[in-house]
N, C-alpha and C. Protein backbone atom coordinates (compact mmCIF):
# COMPACT_ATOMS: atom_id res chain seq x y z
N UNK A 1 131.69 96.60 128.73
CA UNK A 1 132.05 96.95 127.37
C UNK A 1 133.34 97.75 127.40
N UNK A 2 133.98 97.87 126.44
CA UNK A 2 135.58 98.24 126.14
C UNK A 2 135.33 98.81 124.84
N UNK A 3 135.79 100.53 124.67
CA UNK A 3 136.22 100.86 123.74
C UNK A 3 137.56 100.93 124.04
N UNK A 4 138.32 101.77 123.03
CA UNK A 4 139.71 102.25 122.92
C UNK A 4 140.32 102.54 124.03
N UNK A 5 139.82 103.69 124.57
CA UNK A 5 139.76 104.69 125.64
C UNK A 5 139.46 104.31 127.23
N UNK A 6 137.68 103.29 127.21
CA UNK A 6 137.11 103.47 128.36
C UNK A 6 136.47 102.11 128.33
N UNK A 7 136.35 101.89 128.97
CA UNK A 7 135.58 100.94 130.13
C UNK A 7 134.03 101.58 130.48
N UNK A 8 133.26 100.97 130.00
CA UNK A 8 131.38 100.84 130.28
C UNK A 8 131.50 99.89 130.81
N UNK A 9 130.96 100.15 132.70
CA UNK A 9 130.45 99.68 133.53
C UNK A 9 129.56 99.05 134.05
N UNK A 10 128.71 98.25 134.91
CA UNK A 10 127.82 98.45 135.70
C UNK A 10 128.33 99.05 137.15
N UNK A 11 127.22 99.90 137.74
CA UNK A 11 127.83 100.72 138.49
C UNK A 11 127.66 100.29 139.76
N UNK A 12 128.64 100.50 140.59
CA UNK A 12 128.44 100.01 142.26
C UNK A 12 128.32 100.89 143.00
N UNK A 13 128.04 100.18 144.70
CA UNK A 13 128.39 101.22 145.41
C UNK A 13 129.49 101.68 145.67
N UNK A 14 130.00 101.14 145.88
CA UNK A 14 131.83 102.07 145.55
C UNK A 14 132.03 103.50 144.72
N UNK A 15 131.21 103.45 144.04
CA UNK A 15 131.19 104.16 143.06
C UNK A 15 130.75 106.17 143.22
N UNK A 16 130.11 105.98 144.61
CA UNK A 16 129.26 107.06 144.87
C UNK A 16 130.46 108.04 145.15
N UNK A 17 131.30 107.91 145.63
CA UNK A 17 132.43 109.35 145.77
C UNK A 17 132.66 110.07 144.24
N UNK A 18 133.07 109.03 143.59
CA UNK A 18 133.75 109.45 142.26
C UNK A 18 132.57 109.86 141.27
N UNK A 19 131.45 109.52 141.71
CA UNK A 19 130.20 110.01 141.18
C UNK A 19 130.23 111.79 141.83
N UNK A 20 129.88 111.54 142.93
CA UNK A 20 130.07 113.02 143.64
C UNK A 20 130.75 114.18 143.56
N UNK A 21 132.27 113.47 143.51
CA UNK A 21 133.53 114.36 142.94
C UNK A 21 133.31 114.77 141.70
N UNK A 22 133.01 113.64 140.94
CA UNK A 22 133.21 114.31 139.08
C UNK A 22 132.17 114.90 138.41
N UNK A 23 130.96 114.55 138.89
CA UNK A 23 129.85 115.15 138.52
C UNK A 23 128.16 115.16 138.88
N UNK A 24 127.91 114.52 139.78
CA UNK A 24 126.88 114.51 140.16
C UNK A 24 126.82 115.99 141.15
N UNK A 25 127.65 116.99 141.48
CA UNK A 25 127.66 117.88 142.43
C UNK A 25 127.82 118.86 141.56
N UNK A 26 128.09 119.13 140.38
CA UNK A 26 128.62 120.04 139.77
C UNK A 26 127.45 120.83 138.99
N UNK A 27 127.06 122.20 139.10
CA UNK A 27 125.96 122.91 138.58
C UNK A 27 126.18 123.04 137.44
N UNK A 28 127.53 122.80 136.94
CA UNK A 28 127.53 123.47 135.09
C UNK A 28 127.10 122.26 134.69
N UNK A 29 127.59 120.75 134.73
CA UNK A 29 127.32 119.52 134.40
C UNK A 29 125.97 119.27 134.76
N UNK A 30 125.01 119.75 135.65
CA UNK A 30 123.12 119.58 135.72
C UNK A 30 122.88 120.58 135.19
N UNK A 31 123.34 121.62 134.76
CA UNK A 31 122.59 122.84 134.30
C UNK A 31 121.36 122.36 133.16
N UNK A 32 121.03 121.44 132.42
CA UNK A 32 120.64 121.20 131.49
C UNK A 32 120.40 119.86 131.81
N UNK A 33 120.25 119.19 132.82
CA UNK A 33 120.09 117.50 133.51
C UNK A 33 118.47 117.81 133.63
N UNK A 34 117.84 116.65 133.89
CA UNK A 34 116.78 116.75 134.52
C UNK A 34 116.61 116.89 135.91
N UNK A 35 117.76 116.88 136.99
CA UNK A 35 117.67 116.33 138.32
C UNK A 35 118.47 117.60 138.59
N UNK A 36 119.03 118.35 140.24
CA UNK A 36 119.28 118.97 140.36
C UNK A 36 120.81 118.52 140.64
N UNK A 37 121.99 119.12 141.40
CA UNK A 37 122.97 118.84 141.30
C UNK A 37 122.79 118.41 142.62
N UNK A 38 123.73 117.51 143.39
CA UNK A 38 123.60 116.72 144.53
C UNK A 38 124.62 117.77 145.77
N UNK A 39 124.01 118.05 146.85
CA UNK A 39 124.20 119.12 147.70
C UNK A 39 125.27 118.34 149.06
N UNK A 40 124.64 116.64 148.74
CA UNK A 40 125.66 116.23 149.53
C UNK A 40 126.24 114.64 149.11
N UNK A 41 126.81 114.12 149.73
CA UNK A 41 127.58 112.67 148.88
C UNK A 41 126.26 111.74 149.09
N UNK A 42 125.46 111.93 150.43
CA UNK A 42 124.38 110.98 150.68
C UNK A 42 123.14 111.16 150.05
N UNK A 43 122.79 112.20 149.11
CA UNK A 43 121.85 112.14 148.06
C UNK A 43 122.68 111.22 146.49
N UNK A 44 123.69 111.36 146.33
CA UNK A 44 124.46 110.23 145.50
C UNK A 44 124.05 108.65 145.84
N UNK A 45 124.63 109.16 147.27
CA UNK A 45 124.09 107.48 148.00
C UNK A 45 122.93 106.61 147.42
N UNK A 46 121.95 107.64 147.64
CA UNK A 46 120.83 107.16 147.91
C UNK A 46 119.65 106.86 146.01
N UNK A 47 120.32 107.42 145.53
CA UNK A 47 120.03 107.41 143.95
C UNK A 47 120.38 106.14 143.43
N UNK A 48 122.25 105.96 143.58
CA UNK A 48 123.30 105.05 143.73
C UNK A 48 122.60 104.13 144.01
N UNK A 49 121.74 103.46 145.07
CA UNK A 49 121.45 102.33 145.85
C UNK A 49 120.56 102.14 144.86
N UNK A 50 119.12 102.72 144.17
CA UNK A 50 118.23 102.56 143.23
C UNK A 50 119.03 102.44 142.06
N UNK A 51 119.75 102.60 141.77
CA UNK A 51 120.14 102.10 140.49
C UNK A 51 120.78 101.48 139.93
N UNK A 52 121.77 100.55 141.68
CA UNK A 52 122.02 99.54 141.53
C UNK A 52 120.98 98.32 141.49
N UNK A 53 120.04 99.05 142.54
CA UNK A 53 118.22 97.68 142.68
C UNK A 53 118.41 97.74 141.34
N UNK A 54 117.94 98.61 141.05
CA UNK A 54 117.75 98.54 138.98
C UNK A 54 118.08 97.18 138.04
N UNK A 55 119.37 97.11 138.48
CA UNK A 55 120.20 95.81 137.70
C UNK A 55 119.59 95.03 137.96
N UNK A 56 118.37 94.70 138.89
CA UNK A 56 117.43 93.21 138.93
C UNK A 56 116.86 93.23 137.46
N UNK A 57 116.11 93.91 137.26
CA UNK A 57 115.59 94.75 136.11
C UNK A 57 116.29 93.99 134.73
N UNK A 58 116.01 93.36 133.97
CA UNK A 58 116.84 92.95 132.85
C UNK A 58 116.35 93.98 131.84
N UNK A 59 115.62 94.84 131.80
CA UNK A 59 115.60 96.14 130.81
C UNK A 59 116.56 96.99 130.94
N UNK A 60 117.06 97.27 132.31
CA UNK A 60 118.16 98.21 133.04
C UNK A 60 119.10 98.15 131.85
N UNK A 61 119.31 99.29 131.62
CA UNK A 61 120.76 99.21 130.55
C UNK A 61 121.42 101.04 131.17
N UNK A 62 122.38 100.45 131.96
CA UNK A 62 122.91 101.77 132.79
C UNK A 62 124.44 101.23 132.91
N UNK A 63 125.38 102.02 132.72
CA UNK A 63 126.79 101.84 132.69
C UNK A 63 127.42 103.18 133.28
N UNK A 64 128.08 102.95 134.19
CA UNK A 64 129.24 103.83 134.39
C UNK A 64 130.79 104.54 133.47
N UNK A 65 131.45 105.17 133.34
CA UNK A 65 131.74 105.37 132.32
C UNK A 65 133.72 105.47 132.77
N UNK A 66 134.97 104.77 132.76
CA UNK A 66 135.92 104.92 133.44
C UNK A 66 136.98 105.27 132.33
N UNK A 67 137.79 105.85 132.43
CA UNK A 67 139.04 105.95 131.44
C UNK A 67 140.07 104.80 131.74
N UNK A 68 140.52 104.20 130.81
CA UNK A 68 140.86 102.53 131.05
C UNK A 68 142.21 103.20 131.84
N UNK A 69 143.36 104.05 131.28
CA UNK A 69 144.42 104.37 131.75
C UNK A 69 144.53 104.84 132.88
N UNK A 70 143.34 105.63 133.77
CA UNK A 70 143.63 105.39 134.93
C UNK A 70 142.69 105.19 136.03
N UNK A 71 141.95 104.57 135.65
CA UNK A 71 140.37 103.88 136.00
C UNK A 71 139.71 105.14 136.89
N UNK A 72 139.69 106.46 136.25
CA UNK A 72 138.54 107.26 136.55
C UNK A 72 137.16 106.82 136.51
N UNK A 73 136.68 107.23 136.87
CA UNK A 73 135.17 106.74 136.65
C UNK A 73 134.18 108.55 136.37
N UNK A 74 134.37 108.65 135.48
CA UNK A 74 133.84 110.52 134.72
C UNK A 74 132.43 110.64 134.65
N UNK A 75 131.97 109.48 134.50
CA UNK A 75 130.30 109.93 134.00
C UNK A 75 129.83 108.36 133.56
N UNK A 76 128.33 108.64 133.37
CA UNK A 76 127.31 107.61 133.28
C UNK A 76 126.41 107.58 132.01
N UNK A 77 125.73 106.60 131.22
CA UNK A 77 125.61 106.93 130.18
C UNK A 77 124.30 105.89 130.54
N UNK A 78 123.35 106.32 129.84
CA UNK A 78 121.92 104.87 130.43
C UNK A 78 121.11 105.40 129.57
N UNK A 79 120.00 104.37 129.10
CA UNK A 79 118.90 104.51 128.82
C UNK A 79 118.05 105.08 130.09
N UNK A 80 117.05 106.42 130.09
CA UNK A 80 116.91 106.72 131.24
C UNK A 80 115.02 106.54 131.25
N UNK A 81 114.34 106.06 129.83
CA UNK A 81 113.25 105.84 129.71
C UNK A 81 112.87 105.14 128.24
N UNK A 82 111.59 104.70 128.52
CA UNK A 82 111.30 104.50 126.89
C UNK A 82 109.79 105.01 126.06
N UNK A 83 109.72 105.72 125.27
CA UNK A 83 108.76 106.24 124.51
C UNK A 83 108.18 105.75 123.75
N UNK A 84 107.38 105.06 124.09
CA UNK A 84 106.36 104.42 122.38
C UNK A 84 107.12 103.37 122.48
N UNK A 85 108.04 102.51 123.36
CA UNK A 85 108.68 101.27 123.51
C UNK A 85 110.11 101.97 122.80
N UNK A 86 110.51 103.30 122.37
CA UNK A 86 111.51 103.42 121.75
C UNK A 86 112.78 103.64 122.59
N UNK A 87 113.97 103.55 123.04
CA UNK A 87 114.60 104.31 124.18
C UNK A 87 115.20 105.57 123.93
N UNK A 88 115.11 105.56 125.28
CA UNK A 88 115.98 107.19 125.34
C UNK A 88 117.06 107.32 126.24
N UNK A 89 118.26 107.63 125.35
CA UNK A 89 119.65 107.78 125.82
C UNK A 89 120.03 109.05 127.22
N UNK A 90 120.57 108.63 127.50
CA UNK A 90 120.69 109.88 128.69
C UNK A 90 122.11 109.61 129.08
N UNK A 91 123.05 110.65 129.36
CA UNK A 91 124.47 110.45 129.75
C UNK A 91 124.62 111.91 130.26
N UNK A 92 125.74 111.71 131.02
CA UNK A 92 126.43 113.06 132.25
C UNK A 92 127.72 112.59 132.17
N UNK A 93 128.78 113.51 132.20
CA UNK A 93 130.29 113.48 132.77
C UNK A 93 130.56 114.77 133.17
N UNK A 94 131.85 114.61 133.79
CA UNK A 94 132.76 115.67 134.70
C UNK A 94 133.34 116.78 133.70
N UNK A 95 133.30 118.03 133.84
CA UNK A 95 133.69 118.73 133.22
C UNK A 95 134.91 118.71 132.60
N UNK A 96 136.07 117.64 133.48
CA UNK A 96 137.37 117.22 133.72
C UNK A 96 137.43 116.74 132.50
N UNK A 97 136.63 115.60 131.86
CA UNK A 97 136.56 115.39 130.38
C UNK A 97 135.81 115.90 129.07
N UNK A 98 135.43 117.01 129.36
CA UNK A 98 134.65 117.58 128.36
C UNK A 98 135.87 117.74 127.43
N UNK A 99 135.02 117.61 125.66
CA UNK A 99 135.84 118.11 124.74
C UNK A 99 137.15 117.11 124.25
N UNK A 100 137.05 116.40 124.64
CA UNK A 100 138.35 115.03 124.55
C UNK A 100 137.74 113.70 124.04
N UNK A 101 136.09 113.49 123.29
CA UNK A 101 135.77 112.67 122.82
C UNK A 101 135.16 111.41 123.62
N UNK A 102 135.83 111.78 124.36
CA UNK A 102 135.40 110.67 125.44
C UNK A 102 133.69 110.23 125.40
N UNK A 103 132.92 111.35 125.56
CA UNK A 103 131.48 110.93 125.42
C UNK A 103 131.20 110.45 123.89
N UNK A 104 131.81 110.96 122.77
CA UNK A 104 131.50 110.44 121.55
C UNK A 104 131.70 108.62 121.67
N UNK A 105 132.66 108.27 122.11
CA UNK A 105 133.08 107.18 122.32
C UNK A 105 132.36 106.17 122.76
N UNK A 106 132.26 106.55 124.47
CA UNK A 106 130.84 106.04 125.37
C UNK A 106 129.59 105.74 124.40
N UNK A 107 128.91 106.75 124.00
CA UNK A 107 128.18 106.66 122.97
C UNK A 107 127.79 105.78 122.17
N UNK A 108 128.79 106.04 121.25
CA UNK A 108 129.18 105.05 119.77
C UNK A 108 128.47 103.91 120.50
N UNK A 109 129.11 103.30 121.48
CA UNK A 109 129.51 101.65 121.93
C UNK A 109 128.40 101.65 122.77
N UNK A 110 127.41 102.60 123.68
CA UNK A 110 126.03 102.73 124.07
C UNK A 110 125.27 101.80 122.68
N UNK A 111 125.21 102.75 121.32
CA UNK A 111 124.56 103.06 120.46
C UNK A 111 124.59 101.35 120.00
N UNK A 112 125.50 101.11 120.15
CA UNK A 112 126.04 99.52 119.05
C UNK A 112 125.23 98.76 120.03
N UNK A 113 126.05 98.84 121.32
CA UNK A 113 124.98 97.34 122.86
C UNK A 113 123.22 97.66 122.30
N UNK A 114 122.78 99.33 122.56
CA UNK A 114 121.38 99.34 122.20
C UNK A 114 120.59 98.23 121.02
N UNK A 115 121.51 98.85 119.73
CA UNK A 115 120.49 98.15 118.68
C UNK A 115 120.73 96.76 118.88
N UNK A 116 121.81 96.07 119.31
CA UNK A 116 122.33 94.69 119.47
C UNK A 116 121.73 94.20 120.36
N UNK A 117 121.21 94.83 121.28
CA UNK A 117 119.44 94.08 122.10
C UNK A 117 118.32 94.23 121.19
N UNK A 118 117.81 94.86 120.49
CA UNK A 118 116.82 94.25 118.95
C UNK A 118 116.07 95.58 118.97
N UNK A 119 116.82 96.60 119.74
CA UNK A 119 115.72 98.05 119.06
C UNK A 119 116.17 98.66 118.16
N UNK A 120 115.65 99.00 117.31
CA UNK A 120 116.34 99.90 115.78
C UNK A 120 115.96 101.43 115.56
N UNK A 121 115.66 101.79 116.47
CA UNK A 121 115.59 103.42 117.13
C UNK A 121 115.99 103.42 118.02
N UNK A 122 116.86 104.87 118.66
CA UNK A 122 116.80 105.20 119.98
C UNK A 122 117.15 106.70 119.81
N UNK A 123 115.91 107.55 120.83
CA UNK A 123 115.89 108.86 121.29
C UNK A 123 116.47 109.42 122.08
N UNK A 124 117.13 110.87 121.59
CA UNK A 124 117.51 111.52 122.83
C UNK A 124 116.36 113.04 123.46
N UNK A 125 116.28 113.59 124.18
CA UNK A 125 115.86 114.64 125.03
C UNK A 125 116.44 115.35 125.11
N UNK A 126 116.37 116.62 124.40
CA UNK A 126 117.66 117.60 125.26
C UNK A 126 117.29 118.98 125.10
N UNK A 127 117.73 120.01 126.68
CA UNK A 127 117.13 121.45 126.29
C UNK A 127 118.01 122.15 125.34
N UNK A 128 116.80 122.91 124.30
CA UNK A 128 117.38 123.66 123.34
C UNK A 128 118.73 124.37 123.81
N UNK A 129 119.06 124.73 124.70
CA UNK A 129 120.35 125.74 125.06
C UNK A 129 121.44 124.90 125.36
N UNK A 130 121.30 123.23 125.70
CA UNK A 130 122.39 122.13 125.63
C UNK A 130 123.37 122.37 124.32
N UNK A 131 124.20 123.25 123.97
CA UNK A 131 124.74 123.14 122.49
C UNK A 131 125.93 122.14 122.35
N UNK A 132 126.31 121.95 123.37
CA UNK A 132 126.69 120.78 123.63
C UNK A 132 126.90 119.20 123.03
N UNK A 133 125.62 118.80 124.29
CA UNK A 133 125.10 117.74 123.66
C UNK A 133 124.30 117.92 122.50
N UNK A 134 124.14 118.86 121.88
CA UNK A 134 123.05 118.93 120.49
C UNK A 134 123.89 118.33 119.28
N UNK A 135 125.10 119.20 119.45
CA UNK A 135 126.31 119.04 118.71
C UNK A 135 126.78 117.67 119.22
N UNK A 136 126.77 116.45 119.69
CA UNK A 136 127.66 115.76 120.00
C UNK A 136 125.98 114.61 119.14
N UNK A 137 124.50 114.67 119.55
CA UNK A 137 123.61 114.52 118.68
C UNK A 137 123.74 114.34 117.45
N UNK A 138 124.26 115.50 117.11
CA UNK A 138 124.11 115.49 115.57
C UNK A 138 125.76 114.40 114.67
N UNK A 139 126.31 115.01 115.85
CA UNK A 139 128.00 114.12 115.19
C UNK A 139 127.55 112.46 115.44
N UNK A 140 126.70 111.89 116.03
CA UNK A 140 126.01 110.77 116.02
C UNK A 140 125.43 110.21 114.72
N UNK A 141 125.08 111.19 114.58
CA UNK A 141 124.00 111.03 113.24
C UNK A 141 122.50 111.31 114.08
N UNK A 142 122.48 111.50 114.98
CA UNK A 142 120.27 111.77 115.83
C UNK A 142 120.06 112.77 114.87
N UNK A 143 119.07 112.58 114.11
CA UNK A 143 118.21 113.94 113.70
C UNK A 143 116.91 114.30 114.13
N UNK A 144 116.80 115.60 114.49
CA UNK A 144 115.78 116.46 114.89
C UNK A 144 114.74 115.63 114.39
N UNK A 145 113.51 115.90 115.51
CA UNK A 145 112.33 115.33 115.27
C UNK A 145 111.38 116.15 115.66
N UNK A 146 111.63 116.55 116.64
CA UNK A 146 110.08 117.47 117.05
C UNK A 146 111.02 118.55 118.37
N UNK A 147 110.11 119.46 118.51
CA UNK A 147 110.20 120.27 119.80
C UNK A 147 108.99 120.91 120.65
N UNK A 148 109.17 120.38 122.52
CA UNK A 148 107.81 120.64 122.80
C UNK A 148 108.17 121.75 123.72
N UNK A 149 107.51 122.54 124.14
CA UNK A 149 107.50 123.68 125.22
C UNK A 149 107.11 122.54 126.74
N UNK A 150 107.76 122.13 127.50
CA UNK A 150 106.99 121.78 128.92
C UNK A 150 108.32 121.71 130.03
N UNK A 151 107.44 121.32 131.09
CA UNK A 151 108.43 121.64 132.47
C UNK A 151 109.95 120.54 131.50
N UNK A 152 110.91 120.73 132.34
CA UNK A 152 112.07 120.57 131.98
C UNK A 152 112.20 118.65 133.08
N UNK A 153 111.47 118.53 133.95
CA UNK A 153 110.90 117.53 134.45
C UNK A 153 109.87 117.16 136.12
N UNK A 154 109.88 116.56 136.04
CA UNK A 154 109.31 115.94 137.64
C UNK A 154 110.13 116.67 139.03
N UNK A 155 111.31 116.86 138.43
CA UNK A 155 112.25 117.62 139.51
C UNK A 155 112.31 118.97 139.19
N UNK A 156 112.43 119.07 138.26
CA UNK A 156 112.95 120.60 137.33
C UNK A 156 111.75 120.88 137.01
N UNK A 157 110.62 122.09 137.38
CA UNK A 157 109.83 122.77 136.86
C UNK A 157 109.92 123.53 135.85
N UNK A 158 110.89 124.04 135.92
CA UNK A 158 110.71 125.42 134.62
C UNK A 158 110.25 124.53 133.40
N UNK A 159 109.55 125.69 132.84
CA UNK A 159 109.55 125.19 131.32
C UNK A 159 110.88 125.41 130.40
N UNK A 160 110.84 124.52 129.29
CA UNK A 160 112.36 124.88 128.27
C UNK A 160 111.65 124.30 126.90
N UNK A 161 112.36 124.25 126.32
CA UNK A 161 112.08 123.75 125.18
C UNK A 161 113.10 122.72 124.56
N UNK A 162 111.72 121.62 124.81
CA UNK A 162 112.98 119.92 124.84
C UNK A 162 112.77 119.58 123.38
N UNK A 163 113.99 119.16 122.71
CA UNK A 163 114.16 118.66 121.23
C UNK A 163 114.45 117.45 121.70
N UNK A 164 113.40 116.58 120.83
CA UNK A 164 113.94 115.03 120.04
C UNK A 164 114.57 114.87 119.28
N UNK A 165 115.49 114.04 119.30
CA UNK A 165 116.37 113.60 118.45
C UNK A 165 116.06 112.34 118.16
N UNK A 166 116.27 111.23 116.87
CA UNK A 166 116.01 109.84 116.50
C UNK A 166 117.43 109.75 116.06
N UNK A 167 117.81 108.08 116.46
CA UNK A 167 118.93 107.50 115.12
C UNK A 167 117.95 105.78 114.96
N UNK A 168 118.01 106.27 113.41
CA UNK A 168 117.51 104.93 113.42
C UNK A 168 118.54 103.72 112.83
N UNK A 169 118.45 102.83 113.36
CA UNK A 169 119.48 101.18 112.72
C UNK A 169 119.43 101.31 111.06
């Protein structure tokens, strides 16, 4: 996929440095992830390899995320589950592009491929202290739906307090 700006991917192995470098290693960019930040390039690797298997998968809807002008590759944007059959959006980039739209963008053109496979909802997850992504949520149009107190995930114990977000078609 092609917006203005960027290039949505499927992601390779090639891909695992520039994953590493831009954000899979970076604690401010997981601070609020479900997964922890990657300590070395071969935990990238090894994620990387599953989620390329993935693409057997014709549910798989996972894209890499590149700036067309100089084929960065910043962040990843995927459906990372589905609720009640509904999905749920999940995306990460490099601090390098925060604030420059770039994820609004990704997004948008996530949001359009989603409903254009035949779902007319899709959810996001996010901890209350993300103001961030809450704000980038709401410039979507997702509105608040519920908020639960529980671990933050399978990797991440702490508890937080995760808000749903809906956009519906």
């Amino acid at each position: 996929m092609e917006t203005e700006r960027l290039i949505l991917r499927k992601l390779t192995m090639n891909d695992a440095e520039a994953m590493f470098e831009n954000w899979t290693n970076d604690d401010e960019v997981c601070r609020y992830l479900t997964w922890w930040p990657h300590r070395s390039i071969e935990v990238t690797r090894e994620i990387l390899e599953d989620w390329v298997d993935d693409y057997s998968d014709p549910k798989t809807v996972r894209f890499g995320i590149e700036i067309k002008e100089n084929g960065d590759l910043f962040g990843e944007i995927d459906i990372v589950k589905w609720i009640d059959g509904v999905p749920v959006l999940g995306f990460a980039s490099s601090r390098k592009y925060w604030g420059k739209g770039y994820m609004t963008e990704a997004a948008k053109a996530m949001i359009q491929h989603v409903f254009s496979l035949g779902y007319d909802k899709l959810l996001l997850e996010l901890d209350e202290r993300n103001v961030g992504s809450i704000h980038l949520a709401e410039k979507l149009g997702f509105k608040f739906l519920k908020q639960e107190h529980k671990p933050c995930s399978m990797f991440k114990k702490e508890e937080i307090n995760l808000n749903t977000y809906i956009l519906e078609k």
